[in-house]
N, C-alpha and C. Protein backbone atom coordinates (compact mmCIF):
# COMPACT_ATOMS: atom_id res chain seq x y z
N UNK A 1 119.79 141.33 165.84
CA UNK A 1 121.00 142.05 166.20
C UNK A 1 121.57 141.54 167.52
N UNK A 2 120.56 141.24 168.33
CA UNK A 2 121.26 140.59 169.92
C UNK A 2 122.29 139.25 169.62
N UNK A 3 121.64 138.94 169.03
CA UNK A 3 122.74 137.05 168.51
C UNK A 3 123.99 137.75 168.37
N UNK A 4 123.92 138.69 166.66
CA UNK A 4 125.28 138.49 166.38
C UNK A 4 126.55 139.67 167.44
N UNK A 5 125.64 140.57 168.63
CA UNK A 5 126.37 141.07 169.08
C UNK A 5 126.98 140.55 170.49
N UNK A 6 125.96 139.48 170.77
CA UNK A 6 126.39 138.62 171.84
C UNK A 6 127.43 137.94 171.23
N UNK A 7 127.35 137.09 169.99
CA UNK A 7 128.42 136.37 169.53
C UNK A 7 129.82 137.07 169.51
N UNK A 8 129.77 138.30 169.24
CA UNK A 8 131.18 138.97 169.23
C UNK A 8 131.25 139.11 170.62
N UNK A 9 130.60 139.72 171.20
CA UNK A 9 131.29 139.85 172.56
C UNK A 9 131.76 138.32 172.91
N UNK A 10 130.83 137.41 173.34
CA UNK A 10 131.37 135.84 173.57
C UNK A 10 132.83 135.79 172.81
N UNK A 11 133.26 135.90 171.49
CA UNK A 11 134.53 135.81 171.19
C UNK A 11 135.21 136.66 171.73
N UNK A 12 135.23 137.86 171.88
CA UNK A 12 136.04 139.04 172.61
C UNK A 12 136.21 140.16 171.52
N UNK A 13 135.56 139.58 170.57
CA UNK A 13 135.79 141.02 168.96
C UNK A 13 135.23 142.51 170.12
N UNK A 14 134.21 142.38 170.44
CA UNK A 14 133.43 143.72 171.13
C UNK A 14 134.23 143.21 172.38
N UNK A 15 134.19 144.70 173.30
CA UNK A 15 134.10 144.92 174.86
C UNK A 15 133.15 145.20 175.42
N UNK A 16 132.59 145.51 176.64
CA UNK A 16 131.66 145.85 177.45
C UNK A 16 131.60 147.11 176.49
N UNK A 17 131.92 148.17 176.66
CA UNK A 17 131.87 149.62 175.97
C UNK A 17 131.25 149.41 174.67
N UNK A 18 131.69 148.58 174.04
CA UNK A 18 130.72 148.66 172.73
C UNK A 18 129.87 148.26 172.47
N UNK A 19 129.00 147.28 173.80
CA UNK A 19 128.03 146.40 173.61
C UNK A 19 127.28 148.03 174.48
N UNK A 20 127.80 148.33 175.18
CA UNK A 20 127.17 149.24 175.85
C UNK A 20 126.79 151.06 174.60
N UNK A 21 127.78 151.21 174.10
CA UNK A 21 127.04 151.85 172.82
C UNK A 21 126.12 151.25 172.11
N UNK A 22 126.09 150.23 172.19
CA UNK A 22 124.53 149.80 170.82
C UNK A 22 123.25 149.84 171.60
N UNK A 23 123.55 150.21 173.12
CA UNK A 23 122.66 150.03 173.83
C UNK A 23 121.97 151.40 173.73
N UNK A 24 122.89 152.21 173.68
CA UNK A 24 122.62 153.89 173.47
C UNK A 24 122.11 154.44 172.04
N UNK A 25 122.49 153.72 171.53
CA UNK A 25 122.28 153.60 170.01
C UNK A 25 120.68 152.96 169.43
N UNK A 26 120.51 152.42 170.63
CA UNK A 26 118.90 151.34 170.55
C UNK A 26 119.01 150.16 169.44
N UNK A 27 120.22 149.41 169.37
CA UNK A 27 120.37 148.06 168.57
C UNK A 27 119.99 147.09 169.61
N UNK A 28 120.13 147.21 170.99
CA UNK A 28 119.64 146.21 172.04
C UNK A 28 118.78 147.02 173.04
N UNK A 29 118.76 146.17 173.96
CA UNK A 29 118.23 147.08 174.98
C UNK A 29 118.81 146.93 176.17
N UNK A 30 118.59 147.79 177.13
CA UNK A 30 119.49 147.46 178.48
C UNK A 30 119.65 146.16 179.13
N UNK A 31 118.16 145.46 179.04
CA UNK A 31 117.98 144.17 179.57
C UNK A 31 119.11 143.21 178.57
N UNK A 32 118.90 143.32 177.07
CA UNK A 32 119.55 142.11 176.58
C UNK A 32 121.09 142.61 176.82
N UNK A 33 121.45 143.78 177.45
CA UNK A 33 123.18 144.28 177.56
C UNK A 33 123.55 143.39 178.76
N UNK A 34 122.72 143.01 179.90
CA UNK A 34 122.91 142.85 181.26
C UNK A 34 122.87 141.01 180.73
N UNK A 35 122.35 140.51 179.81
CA UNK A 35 122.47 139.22 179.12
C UNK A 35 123.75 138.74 178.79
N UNK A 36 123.86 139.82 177.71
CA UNK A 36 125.31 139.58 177.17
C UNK A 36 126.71 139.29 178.44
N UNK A 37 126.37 140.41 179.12
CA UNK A 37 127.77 141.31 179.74
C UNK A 37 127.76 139.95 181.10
N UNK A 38 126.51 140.27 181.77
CA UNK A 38 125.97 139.73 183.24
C UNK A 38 126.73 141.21 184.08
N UNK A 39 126.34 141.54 183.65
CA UNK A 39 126.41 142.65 184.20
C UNK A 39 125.21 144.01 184.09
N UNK A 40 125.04 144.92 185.09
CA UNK A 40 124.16 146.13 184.44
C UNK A 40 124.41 146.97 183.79
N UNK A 41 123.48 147.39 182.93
CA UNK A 41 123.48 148.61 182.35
C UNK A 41 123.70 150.00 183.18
């Protein structure tokens, strides 16, 4: 699940906010959000 949600964010399909719901959701975890984003959770 981290690939294909990094991949959308990298294109711009997702925003921070929705990478940050899957985080809440437990599809990632905080660490792989702060991957994606470079930013914190």
């Amino acid at each position: 699940m981290f690939e294909k949600i990094k991949k959308f964010y990298d294109a711009g399909v997702w925003s921070e906010q929705r990478v940050r719901d899957a985080v809440a959701k437990g599809a990632i975890t905080a660490a792989q959000f702060t991957e994606i984003t470079g930013k914190a959770y």
